[in-house]
N, C-alpha and C. Protein backbone atom coordinates (compact mmCIF):
# COMPACT_ATOMS: atom_id res chain seq x y z
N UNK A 1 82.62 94.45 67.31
CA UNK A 1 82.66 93.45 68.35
C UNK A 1 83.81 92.49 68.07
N UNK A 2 84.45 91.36 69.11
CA UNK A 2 85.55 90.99 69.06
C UNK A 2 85.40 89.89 69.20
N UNK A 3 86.02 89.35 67.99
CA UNK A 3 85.68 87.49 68.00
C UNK A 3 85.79 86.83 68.95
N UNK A 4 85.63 85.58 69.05
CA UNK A 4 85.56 84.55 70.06
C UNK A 4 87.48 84.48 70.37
N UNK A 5 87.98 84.16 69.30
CA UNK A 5 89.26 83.83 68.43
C UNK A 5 89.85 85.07 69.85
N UNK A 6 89.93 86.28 69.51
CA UNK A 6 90.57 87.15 70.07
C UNK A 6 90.16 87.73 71.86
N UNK A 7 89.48 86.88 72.41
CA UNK A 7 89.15 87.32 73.79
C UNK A 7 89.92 86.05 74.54
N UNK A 8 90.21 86.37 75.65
CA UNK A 8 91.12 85.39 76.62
C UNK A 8 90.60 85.90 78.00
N UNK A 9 90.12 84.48 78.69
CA UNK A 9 89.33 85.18 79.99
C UNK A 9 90.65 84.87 81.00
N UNK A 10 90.62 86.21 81.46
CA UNK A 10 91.67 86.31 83.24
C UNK A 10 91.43 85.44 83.74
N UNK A 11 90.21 85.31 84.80
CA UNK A 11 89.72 84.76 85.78
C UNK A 11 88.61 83.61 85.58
N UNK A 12 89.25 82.62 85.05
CA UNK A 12 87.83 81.64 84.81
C UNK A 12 86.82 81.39 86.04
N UNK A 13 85.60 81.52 85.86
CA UNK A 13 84.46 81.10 86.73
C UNK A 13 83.87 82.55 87.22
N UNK A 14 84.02 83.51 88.32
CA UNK A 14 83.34 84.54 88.56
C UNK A 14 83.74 85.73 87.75
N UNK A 15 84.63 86.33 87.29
CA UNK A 15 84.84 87.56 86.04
C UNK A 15 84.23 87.19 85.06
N UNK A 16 84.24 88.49 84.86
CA UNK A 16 83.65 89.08 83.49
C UNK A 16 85.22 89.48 82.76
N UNK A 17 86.13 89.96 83.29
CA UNK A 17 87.17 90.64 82.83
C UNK A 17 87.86 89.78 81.45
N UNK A 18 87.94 90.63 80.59
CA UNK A 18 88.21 90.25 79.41
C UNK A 18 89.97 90.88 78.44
N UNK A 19 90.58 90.15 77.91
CA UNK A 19 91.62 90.64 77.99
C UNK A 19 91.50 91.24 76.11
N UNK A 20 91.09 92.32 76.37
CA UNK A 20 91.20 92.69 74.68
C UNK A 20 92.51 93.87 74.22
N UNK A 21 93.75 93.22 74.70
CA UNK A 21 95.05 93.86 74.16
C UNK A 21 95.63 93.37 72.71
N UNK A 22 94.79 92.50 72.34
CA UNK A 22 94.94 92.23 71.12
C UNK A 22 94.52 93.16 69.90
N UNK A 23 93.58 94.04 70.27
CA UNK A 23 92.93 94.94 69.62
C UNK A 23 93.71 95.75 69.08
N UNK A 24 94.31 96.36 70.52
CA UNK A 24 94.93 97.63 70.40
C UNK A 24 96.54 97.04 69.35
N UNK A 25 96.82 98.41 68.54
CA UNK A 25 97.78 98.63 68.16
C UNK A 25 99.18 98.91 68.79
N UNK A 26 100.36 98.36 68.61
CA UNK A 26 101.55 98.67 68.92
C UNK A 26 101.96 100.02 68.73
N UNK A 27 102.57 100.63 69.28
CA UNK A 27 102.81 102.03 69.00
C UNK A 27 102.01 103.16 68.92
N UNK A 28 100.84 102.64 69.43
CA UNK A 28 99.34 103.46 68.66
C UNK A 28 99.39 104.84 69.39
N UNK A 29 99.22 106.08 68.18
CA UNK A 29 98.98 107.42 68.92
C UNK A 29 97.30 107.93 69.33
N UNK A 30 97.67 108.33 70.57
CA UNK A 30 96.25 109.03 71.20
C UNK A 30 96.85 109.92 71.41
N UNK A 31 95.63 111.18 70.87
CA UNK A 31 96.04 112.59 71.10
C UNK A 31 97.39 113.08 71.29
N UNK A 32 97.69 112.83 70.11
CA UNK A 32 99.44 113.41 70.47
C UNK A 32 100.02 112.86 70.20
N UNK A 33 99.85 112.14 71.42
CA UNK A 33 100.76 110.88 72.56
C UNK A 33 100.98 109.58 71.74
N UNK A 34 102.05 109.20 71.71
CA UNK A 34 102.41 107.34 71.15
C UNK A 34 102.67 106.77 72.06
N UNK A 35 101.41 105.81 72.28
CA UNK A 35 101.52 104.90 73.34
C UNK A 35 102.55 103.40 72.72
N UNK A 36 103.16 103.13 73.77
CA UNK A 36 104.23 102.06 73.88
C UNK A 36 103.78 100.89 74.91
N UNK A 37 103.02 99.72 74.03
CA UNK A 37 102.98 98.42 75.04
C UNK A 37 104.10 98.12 75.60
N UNK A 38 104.12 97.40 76.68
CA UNK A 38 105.44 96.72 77.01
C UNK A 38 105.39 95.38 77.22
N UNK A 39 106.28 94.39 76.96
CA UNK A 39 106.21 93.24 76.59
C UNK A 39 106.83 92.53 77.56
N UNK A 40 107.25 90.98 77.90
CA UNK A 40 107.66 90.65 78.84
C UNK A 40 108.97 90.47 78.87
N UNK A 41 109.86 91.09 78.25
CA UNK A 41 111.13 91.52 78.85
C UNK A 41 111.22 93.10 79.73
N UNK A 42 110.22 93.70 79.19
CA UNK A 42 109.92 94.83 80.20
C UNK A 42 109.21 94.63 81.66
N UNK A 43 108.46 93.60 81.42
CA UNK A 43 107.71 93.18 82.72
C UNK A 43 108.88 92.76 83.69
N UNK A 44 109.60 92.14 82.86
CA UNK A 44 110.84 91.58 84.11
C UNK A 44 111.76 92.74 84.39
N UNK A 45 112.07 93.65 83.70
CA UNK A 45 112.25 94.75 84.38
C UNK A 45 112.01 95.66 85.07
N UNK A 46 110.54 95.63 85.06
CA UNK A 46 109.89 96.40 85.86
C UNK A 46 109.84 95.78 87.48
N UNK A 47 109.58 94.43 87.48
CA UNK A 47 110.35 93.69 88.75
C UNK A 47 111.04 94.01 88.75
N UNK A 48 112.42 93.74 88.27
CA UNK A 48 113.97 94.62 89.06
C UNK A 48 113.99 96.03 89.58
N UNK A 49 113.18 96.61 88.79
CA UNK A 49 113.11 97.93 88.86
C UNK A 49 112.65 98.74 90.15
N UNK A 50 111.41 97.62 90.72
CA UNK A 50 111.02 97.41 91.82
C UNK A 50 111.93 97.73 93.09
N UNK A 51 112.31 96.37 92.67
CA UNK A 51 113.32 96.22 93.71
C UNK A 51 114.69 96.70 94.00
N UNK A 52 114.92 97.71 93.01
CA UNK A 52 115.71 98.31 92.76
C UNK A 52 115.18 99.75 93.74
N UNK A 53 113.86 100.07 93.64
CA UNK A 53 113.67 101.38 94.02
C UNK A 53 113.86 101.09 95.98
N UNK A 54 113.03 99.87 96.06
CA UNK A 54 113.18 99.07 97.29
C UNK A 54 114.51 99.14 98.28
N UNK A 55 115.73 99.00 97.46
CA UNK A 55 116.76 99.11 98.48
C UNK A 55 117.32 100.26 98.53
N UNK A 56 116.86 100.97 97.52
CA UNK A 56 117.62 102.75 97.23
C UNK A 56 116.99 103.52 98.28
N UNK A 57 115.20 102.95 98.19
CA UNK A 57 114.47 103.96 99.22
C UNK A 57 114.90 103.48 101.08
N UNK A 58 114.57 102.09 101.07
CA UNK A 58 115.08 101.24 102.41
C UNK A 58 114.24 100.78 102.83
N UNK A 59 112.49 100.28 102.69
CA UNK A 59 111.42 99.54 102.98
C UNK A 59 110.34 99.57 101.80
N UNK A 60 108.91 99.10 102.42
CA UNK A 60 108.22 98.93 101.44
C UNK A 60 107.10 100.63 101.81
N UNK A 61 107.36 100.75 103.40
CA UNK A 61 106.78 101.56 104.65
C UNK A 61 107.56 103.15 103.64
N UNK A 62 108.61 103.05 103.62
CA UNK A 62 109.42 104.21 103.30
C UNK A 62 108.61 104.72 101.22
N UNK A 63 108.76 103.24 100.67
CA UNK A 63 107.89 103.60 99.66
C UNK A 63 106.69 103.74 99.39
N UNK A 64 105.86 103.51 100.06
CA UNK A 64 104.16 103.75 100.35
C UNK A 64 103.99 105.32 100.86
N UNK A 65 105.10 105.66 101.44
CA UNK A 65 104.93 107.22 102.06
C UNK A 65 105.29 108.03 100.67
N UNK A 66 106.25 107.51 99.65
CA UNK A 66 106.76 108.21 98.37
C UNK A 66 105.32 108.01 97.67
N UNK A 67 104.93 107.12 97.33
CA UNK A 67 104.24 106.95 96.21
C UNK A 67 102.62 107.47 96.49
N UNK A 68 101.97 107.62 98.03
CA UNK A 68 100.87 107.61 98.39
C UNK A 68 101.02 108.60 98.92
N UNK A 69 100.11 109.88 98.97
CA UNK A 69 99.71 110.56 100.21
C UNK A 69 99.44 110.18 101.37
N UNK A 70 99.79 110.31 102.41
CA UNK A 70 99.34 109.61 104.05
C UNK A 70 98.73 110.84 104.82
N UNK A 71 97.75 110.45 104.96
CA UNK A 71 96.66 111.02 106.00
C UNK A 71 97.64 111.62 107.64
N UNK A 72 96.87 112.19 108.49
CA UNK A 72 97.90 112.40 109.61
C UNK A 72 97.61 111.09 110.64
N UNK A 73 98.53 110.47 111.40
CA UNK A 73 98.39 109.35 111.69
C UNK A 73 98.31 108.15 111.08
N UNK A 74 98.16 108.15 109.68
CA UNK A 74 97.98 106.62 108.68
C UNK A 74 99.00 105.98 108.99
N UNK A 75 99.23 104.48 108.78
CA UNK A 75 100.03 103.71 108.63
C UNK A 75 99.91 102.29 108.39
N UNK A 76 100.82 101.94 107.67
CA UNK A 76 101.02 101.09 106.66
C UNK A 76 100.86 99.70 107.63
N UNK A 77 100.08 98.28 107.03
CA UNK A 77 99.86 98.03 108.34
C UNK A 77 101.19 96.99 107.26
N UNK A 78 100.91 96.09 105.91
CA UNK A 78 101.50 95.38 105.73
C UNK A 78 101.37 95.48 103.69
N UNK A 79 102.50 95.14 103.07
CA UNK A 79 102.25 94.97 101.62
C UNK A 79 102.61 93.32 101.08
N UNK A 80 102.46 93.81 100.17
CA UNK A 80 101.81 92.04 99.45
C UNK A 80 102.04 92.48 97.93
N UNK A 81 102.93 91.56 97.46
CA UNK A 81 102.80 91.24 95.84
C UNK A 81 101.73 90.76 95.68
N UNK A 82 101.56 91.07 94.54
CA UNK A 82 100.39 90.55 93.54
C UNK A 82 100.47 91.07 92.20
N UNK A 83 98.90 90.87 91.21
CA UNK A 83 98.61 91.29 90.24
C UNK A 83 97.01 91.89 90.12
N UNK A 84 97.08 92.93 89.36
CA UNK A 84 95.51 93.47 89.42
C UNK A 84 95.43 93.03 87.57
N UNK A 85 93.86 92.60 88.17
CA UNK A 85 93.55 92.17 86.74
C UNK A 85 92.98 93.51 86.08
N UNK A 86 93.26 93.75 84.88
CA UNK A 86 92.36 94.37 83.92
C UNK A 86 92.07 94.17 82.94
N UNK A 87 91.46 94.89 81.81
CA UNK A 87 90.89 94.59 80.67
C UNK A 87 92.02 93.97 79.77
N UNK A 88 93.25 94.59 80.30
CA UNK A 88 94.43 94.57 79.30
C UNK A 88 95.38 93.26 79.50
N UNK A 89 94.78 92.53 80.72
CA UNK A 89 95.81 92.07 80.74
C UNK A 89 95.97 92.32 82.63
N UNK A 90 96.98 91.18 83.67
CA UNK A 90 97.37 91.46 84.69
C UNK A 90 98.35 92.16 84.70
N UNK A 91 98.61 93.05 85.92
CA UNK A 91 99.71 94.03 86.34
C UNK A 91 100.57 93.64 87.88
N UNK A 92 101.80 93.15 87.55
CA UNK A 92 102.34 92.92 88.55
C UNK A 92 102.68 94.14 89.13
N UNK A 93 102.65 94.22 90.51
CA UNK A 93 102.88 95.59 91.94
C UNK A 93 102.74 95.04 92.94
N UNK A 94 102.81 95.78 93.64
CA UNK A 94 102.41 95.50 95.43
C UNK A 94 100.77 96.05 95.74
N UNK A 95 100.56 95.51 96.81
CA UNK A 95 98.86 95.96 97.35
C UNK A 95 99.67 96.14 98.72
N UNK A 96 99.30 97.70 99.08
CA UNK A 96 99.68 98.30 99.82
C UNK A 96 98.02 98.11 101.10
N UNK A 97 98.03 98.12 102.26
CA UNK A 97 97.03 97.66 102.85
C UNK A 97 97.93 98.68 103.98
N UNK A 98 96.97 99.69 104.64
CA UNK A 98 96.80 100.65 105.71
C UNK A 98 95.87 100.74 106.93
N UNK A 99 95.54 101.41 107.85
CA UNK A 99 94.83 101.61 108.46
C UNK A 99 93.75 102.36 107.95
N UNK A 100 94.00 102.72 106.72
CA UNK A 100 92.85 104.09 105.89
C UNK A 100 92.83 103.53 104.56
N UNK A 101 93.30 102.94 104.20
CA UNK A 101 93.25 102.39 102.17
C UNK A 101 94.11 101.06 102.05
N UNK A 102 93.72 100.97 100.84
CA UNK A 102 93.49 99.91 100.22
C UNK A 102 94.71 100.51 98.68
N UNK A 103 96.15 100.58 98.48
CA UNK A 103 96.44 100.66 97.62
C UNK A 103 97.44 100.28 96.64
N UNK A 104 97.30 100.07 95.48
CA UNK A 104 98.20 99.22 94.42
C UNK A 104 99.06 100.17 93.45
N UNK A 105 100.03 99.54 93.25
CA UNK A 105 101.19 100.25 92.76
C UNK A 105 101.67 99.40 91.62
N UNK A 106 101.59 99.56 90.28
CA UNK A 106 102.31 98.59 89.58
C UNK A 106 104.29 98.69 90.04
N UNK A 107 104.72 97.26 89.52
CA UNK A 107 106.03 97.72 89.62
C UNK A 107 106.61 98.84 88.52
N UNK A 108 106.17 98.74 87.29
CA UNK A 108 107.16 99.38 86.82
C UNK A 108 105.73 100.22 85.99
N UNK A 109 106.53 101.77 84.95
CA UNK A 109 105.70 102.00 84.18
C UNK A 109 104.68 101.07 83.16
N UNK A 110 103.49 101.67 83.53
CA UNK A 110 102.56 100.65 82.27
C UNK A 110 102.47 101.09 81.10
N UNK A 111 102.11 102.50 81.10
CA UNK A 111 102.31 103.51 79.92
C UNK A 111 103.35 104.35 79.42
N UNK A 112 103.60 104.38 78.65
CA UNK A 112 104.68 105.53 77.80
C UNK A 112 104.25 106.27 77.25
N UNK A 113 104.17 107.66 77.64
CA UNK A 113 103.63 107.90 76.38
C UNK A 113 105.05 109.20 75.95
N UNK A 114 105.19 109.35 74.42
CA UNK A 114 105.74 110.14 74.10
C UNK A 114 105.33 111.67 73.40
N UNK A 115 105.53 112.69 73.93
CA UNK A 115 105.00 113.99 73.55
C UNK A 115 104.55 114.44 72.44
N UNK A 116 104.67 115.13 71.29
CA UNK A 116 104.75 115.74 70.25
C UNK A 116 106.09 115.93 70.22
N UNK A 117 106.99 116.73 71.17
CA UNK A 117 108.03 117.72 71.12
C UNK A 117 109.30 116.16 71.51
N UNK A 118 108.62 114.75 71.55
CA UNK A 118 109.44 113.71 71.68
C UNK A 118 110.35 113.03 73.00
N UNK A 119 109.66 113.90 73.65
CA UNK A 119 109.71 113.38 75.54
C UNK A 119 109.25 112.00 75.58
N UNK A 120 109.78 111.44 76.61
CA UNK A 120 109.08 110.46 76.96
C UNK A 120 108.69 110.31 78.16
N UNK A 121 107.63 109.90 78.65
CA UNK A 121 107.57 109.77 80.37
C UNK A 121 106.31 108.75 80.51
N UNK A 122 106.93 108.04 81.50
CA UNK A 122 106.55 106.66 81.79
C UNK A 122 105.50 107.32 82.99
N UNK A 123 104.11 106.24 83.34
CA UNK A 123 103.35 106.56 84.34
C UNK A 123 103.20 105.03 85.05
N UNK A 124 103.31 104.95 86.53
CA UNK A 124 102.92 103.71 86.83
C UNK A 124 101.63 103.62 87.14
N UNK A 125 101.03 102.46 87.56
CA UNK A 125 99.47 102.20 87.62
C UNK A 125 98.89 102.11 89.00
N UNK A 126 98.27 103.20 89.22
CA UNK A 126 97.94 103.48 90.57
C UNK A 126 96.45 103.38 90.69
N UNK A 127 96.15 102.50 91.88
CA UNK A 127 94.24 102.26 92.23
C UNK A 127 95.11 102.81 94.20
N UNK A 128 93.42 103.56 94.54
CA UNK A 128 93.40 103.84 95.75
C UNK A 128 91.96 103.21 96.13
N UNK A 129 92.03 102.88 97.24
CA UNK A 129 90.54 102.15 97.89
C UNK A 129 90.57 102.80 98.79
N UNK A 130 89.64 104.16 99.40
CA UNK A 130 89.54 103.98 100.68
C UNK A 130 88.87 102.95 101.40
N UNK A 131 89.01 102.57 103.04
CA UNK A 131 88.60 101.42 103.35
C UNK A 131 86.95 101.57 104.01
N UNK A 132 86.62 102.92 103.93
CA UNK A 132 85.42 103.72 104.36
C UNK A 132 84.74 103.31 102.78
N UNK A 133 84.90 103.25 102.07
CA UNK A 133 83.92 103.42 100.58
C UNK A 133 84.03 101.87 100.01
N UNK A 134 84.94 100.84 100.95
CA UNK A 134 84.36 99.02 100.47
C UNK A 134 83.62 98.44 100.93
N UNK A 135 82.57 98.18 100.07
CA UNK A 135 81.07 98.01 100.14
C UNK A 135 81.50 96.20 100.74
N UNK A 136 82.42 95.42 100.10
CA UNK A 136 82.62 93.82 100.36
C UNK A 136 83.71 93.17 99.46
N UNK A 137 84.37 92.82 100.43
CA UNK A 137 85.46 91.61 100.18
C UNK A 137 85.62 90.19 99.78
N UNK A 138 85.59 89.61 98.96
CA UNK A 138 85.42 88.20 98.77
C UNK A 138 85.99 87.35 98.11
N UNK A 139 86.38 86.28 98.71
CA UNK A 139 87.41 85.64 98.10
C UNK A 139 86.84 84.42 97.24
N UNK A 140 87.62 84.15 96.44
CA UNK A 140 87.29 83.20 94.80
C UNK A 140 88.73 82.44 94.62
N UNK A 141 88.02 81.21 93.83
CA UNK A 141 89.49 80.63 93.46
C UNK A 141 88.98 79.96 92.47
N UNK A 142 89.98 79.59 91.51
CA UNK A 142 89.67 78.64 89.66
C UNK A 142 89.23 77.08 90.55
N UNK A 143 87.95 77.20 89.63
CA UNK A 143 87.64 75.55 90.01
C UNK A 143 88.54 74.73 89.52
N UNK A 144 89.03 74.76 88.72
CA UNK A 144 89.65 73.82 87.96
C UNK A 144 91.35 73.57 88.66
N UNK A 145 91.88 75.02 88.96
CA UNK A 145 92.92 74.73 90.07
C UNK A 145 93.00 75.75 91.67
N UNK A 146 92.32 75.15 92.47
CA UNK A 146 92.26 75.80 93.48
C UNK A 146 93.46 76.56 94.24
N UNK A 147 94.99 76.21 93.70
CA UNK A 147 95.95 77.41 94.60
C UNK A 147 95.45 78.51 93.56
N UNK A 148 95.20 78.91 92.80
CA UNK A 148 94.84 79.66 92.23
C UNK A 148 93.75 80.60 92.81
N UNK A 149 94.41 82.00 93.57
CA UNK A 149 92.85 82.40 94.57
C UNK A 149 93.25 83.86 94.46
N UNK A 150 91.67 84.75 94.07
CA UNK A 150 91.37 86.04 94.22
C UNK A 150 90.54 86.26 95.22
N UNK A 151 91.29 87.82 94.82
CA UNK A 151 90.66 88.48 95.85
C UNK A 151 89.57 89.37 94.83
N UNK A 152 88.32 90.00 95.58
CA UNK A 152 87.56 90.84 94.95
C UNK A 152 87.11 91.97 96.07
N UNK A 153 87.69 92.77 95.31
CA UNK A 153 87.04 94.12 96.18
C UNK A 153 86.20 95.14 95.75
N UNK A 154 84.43 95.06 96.22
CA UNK A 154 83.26 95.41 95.36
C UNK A 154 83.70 97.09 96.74
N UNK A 155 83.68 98.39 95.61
CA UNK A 155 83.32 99.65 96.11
C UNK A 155 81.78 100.07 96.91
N UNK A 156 81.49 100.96 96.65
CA UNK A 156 80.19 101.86 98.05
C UNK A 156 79.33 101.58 96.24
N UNK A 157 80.12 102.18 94.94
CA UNK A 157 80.05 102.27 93.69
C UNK A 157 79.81 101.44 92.51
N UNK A 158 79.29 100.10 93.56
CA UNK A 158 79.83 98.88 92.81
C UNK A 158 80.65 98.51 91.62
N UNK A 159 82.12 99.19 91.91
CA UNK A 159 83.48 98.99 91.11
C UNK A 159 84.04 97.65 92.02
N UNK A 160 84.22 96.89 90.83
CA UNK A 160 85.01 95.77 91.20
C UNK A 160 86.82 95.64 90.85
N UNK A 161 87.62 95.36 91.97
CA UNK A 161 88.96 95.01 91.55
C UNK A 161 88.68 93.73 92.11
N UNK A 162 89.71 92.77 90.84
CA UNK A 162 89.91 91.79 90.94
C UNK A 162 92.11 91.82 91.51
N UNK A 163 92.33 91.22 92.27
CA UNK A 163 93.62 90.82 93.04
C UNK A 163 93.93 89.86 92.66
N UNK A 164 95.69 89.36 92.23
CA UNK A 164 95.36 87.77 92.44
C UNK A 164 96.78 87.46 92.51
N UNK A 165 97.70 86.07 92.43
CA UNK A 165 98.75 86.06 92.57
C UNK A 165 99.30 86.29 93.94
N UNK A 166 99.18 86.61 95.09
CA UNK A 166 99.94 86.46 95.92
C UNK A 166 100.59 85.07 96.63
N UNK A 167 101.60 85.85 97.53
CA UNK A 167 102.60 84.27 97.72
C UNK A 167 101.65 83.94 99.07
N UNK A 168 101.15 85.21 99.69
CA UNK A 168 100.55 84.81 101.40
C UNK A 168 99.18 84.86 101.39
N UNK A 169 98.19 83.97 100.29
CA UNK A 169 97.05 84.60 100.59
C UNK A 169 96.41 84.98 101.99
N UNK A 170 96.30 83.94 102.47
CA UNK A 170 95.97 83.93 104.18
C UNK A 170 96.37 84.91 104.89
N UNK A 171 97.49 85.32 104.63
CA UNK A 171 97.64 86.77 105.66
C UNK A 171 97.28 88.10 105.06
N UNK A 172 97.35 88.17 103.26
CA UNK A 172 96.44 89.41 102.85
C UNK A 172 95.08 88.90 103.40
N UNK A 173 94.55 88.39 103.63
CA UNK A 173 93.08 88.10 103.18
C UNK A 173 92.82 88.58 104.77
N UNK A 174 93.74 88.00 105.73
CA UNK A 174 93.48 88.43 107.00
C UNK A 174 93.58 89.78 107.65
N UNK A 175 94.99 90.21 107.29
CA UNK A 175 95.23 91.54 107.01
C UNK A 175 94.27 92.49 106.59
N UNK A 176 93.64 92.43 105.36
CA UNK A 176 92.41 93.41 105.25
C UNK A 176 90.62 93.36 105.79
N UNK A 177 90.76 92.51 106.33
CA UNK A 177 89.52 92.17 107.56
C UNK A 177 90.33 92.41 108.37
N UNK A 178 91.24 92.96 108.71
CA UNK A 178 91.67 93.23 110.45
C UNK A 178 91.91 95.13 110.34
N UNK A 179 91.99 95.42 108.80
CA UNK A 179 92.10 96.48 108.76
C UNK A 179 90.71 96.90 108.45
N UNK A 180 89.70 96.60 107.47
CA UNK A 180 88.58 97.05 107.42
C UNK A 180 87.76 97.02 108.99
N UNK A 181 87.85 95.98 109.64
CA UNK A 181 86.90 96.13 110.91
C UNK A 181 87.40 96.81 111.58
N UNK A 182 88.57 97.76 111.80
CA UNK A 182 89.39 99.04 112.51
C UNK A 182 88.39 99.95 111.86
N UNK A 183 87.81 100.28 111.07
CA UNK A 183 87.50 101.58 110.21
C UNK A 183 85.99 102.02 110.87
């Protein structure tokens, strides 16, 4: 179990989410594989990187079709920066919001992992929601500083994502009640 000393809460007041990246080892191998944290000079690259893929591809519409499967007829209604909280720590990406899902894209690779044979290949961090399987939406904010506001999205499964960081809350928040009551 993990001291008091070494836990750091995300979301003060409604999470549970706990940030235990302190645990884990730098460089640490799983099966094989040597996993590679990345630190925040990588985080800021992974923003550029972003936006780098952004003007190469030519929208956000043009990259949601790369990165997501699209249904026949789907479409993208609007995207939104943010961060998804996890155990490890937040992940800056976009929240991709459709007529059919609900989905997040980190900006840049989260994982590295390197082969045996000494490859390397980066994976980015992908959540899909369909909008048929969200059980409820609800929004939260830090008592202590209210611009501070999540989003929570409870599954059919009761899986919770926690959202947070955006520049527009009001229009994600509207945006996916205008897309869930379409469904």
């Amino acid at each position: 179990m993990m001291s008091d000393q070494g836990r750091k809460m995300l979301l003060p007041g409604p999470s549970t989410h706990v940030n235990v990246s302190s645990s884990l080892e730098q460089n640490q191998t799983i099966g094989g594989f040597r996993v590679v944290r990345k630190g925040i000079g990588e985080q800021v690259k992974g923003r550029l990187s972003l936006g780098a893929r952004l003007l190469h591809i030519g929208n956000t519409e043009k990259l949601f079709k790369r990165v997501f499967s699209l249904s026949e007829g789907e479409q993208l209604l609007k995207a939104f920066r943010c961060c998804l909280s996890t155990t490890a720590g937040p992940i800056a990406g976009l929240l991709f919001i459709s007529v059919e899902k609900l989905a997040f894209c980190s900006d840049k690779s989260v994982v590295k992992l390197t082969s045996p044979t000494g490859e390397s290949v980066g994976f980015p961090y992908k959540v899909v929601i369909p909008l048929r399987k969200i059980q409820r939406v609800s929004q939260s904010q830090n008592a202590k500083k209210t611009s501070q506001k999540y989003l929570e999205v409870v599954t059919m499964d009761d899986f919770e994502f926690w959202f947070m960081g955006f520049l527009s809350y009001n229009k994600m928040f509207k945006c996916i009640q205008c897309a869930i009551s379409q469904t």
